[in-house]
N, C-alpha and C. Protein backbone atom coordinates (compact mmCIF):
# COMPACT_ATOMS: atom_id res chain seq x y z
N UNK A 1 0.84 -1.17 0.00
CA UNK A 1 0.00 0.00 0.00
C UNK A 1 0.89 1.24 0.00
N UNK A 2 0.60 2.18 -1.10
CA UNK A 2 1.62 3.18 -1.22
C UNK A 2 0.78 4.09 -0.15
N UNK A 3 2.09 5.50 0.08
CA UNK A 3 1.68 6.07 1.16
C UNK A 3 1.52 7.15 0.73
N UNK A 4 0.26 8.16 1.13
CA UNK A 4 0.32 9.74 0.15
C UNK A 4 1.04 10.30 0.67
N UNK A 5 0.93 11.36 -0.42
CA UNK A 5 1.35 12.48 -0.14
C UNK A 5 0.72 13.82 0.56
N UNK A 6 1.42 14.14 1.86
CA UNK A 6 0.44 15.35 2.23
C UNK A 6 0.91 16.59 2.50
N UNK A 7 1.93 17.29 1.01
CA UNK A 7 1.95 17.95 0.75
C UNK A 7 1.39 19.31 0.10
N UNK A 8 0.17 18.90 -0.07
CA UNK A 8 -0.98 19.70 -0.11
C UNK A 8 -1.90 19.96 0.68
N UNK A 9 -1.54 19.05 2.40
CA UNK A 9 -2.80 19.17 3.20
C UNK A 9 -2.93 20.87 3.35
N UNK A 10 -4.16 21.34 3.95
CA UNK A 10 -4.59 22.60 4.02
C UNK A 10 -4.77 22.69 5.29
N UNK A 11 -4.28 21.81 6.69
CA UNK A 11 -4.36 22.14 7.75
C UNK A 11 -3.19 22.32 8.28
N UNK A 12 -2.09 22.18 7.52
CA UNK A 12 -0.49 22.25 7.75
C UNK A 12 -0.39 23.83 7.64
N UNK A 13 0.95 24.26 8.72
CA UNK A 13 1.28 25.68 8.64
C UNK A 13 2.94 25.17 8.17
N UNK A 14 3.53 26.21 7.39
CA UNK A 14 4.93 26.54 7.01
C UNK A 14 5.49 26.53 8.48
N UNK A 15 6.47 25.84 9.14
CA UNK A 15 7.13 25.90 10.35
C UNK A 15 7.59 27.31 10.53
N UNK A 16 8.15 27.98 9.79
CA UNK A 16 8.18 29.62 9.80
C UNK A 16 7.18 30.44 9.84
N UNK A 17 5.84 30.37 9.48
CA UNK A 17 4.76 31.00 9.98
C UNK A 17 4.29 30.23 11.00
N UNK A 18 4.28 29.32 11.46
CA UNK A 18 3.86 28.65 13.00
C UNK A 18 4.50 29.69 13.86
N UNK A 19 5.80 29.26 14.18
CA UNK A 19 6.62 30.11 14.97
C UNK A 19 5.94 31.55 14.84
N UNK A 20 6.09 32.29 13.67
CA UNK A 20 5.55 33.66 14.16
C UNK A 20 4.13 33.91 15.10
N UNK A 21 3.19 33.13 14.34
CA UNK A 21 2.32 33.53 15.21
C UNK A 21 1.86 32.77 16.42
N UNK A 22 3.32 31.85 17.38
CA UNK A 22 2.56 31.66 18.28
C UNK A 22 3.95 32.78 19.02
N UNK A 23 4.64 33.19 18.97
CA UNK A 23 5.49 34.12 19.53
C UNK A 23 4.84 35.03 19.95
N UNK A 24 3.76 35.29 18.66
CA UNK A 24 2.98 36.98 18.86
C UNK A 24 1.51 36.60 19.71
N UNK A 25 1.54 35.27 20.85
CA UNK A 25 0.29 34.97 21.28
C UNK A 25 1.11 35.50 22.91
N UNK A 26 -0.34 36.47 23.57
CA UNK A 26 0.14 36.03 25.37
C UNK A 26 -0.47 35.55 26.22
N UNK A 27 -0.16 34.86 26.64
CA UNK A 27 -1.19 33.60 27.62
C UNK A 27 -1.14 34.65 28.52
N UNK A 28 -2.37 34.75 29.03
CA UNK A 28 -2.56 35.59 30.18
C UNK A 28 -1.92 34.49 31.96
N UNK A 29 -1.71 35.04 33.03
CA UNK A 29 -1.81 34.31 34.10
C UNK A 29 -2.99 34.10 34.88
N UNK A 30 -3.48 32.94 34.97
CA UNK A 30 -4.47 32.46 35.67
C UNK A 30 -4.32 31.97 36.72
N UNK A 31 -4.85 31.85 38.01
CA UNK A 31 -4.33 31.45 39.31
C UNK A 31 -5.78 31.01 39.95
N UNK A 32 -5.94 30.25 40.78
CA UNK A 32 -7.22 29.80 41.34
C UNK A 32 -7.68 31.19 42.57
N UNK A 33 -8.70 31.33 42.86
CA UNK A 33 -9.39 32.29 44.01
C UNK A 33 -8.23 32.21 44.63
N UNK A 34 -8.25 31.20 45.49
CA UNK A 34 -7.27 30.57 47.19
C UNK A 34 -5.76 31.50 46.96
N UNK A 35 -5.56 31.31 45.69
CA UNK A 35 -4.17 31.76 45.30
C UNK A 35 -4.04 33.49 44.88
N UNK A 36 -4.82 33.69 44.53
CA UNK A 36 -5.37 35.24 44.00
C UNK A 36 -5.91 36.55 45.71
N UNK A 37 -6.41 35.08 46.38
CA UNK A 37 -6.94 35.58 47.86
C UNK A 37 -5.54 36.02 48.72
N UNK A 38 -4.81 35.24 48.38
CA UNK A 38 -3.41 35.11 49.40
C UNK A 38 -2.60 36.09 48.87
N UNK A 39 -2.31 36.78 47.69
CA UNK A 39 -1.63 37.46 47.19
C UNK A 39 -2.72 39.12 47.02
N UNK A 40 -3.64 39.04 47.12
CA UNK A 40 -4.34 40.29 47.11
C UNK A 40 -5.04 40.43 48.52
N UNK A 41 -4.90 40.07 49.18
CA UNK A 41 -5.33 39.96 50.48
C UNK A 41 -6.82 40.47 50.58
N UNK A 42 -7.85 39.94 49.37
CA UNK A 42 -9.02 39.93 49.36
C UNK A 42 -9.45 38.86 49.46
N UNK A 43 -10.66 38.67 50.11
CA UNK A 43 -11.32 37.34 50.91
C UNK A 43 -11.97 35.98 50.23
N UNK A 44 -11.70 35.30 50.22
CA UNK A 44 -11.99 34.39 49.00
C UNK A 44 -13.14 34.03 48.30
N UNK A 45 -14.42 34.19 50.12
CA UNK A 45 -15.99 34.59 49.57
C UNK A 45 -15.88 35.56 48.31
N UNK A 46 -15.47 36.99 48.79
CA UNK A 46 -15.57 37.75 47.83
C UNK A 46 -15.20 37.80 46.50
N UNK A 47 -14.18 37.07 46.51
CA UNK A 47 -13.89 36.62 45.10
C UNK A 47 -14.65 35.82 44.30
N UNK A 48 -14.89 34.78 45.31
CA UNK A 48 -15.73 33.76 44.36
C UNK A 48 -16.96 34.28 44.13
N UNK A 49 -17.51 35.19 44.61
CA UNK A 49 -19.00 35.95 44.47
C UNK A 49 -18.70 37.26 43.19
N UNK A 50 -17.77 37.52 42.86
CA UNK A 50 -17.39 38.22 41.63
C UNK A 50 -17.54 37.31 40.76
N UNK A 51 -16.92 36.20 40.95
CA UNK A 51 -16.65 35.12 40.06
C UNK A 51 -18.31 34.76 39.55
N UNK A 52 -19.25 34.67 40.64
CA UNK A 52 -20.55 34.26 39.91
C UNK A 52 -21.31 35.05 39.67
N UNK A 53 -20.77 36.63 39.44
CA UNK A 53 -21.50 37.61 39.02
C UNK A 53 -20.67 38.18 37.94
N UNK A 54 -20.13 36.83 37.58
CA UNK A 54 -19.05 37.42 36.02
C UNK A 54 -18.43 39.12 35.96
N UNK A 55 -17.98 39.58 37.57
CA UNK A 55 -17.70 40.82 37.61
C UNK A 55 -16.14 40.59 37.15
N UNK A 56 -15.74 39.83 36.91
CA UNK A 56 -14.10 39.44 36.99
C UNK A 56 -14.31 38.11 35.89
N UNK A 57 -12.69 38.35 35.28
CA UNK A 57 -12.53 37.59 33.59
C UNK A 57 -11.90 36.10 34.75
N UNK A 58 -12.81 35.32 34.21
CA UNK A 58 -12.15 34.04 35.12
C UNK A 58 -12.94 32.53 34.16
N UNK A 59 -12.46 31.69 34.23
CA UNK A 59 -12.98 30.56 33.22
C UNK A 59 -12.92 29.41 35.00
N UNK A 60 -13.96 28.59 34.39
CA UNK A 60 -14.32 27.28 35.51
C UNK A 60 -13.97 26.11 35.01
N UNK A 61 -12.67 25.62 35.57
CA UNK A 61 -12.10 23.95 35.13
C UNK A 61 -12.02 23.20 36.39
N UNK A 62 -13.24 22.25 36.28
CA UNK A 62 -13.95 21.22 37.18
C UNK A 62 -14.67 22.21 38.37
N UNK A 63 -14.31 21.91 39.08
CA UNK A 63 -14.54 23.06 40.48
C UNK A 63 -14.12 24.36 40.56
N UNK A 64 -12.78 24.38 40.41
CA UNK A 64 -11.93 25.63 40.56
C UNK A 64 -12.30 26.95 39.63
N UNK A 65 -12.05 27.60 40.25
CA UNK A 65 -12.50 29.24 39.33
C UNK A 65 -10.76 29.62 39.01
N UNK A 66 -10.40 29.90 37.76
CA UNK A 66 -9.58 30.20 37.54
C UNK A 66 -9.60 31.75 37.29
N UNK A 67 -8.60 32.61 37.70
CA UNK A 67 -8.79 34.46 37.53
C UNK A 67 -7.84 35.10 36.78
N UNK A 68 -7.97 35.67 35.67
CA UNK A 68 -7.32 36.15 34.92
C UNK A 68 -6.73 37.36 35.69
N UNK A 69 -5.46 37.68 35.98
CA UNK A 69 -5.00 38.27 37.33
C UNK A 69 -4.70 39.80 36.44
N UNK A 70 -4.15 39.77 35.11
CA UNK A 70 -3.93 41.05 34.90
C UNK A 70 -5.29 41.86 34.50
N UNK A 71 -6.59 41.17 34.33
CA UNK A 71 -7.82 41.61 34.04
C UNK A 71 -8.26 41.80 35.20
N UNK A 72 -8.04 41.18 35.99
CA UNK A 72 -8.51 41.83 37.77
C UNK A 72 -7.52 42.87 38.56
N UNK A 73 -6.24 42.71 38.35
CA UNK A 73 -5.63 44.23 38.01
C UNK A 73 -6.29 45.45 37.83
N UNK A 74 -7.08 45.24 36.53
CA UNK A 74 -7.49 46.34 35.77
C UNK A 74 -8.98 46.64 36.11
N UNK A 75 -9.28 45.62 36.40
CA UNK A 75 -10.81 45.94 37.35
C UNK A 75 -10.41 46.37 38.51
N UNK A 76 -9.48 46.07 39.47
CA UNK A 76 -9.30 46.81 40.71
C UNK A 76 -8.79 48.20 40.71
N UNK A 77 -7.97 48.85 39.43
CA UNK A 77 -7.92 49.74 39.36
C UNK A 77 -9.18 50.88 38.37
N UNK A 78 -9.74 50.44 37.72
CA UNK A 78 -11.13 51.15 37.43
C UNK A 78 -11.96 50.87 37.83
N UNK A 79 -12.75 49.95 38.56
CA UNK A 79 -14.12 49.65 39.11
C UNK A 79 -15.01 49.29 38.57
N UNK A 80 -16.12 49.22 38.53
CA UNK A 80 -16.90 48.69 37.73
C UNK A 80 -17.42 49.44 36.70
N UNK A 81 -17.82 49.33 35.63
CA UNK A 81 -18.31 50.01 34.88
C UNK A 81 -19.97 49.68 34.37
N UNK A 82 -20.66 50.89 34.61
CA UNK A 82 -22.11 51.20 34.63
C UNK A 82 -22.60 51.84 33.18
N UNK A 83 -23.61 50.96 32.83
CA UNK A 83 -24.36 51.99 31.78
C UNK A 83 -25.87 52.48 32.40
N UNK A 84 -25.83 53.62 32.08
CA UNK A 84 -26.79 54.93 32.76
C UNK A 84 -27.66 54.58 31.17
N UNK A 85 -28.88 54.81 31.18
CA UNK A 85 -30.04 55.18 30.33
C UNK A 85 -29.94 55.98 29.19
N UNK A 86 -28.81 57.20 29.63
CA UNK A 86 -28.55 57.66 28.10
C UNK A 86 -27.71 57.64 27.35
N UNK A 87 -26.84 56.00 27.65
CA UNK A 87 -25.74 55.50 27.52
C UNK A 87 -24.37 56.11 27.70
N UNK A 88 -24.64 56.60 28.51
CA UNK A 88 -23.15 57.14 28.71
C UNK A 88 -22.72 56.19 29.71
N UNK A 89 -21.61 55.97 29.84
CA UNK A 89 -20.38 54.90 30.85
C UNK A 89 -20.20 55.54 31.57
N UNK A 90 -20.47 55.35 33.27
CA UNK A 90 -19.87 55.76 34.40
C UNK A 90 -19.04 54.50 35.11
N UNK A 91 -17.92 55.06 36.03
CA UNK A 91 -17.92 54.33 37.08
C UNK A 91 -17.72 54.14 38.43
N UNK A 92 -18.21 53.08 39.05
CA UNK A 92 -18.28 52.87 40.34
C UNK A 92 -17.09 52.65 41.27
N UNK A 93 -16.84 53.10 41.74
CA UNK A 93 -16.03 53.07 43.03
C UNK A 93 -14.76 54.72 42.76
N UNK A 94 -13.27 54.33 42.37
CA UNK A 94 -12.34 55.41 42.26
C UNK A 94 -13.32 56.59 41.94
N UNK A 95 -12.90 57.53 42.15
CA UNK A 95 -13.34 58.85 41.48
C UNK A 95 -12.09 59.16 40.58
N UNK A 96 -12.17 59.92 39.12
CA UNK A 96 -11.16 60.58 38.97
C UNK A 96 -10.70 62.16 39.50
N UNK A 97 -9.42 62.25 39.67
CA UNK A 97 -9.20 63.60 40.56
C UNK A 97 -9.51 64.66 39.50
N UNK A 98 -9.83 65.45 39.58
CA UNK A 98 -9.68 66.94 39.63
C UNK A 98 -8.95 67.63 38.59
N UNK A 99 -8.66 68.02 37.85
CA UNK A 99 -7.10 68.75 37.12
C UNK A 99 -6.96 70.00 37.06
N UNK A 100 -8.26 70.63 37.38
CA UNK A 100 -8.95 71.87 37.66
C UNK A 100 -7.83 72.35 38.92
């Protein structure tokens, strides 16, 4: 039995374009609550209650809540964000200062 050829498959990448585009990929860091709790010294209820109010970027593998740490970064430093009725974006918690 001869063996093909799969030099024409269409699911193959050039090993030189592989490489580029997984170089240009960034896995974000994910860490469980317990681990996210201990290093932010926020309470783990509270976390996990973000977690089921999808207030925070986090994915669920088996049990564990996994937390995208530089997206909760960025939520702890802007707060939540609100849409008002005449669509304008406010948000909750920081105020911005002044420049006045």
């Amino acid at each position: 039995m001869a063996k093909k050829n799969n030099t024409n498959n269409t699911n193959t990448l050039p090993e030189q374009e592989f490489n580029f585009i997984v170089s240009d990929v960034h896995i974000p860091r994910m860490v469980p609550i317990k681990t996210l709790a201990e290093e932010s010294h926020i309470s783990y209820k509270a976390l996990w209650q973000m977690c089921k109010q999808n207030k925070i970027v986090h994915i669920k593998s088996g049990n564990k809540f996994l937390v995208n740490v530089d997206k909760f970064v960025e939520y702890l430093n802007a707060g939540e964000l609100e849409v008002e009725d005449d669509d304008k974006i406010e948000t909750r918690g920081r105020k911005p200062k002044d420049t006045a």
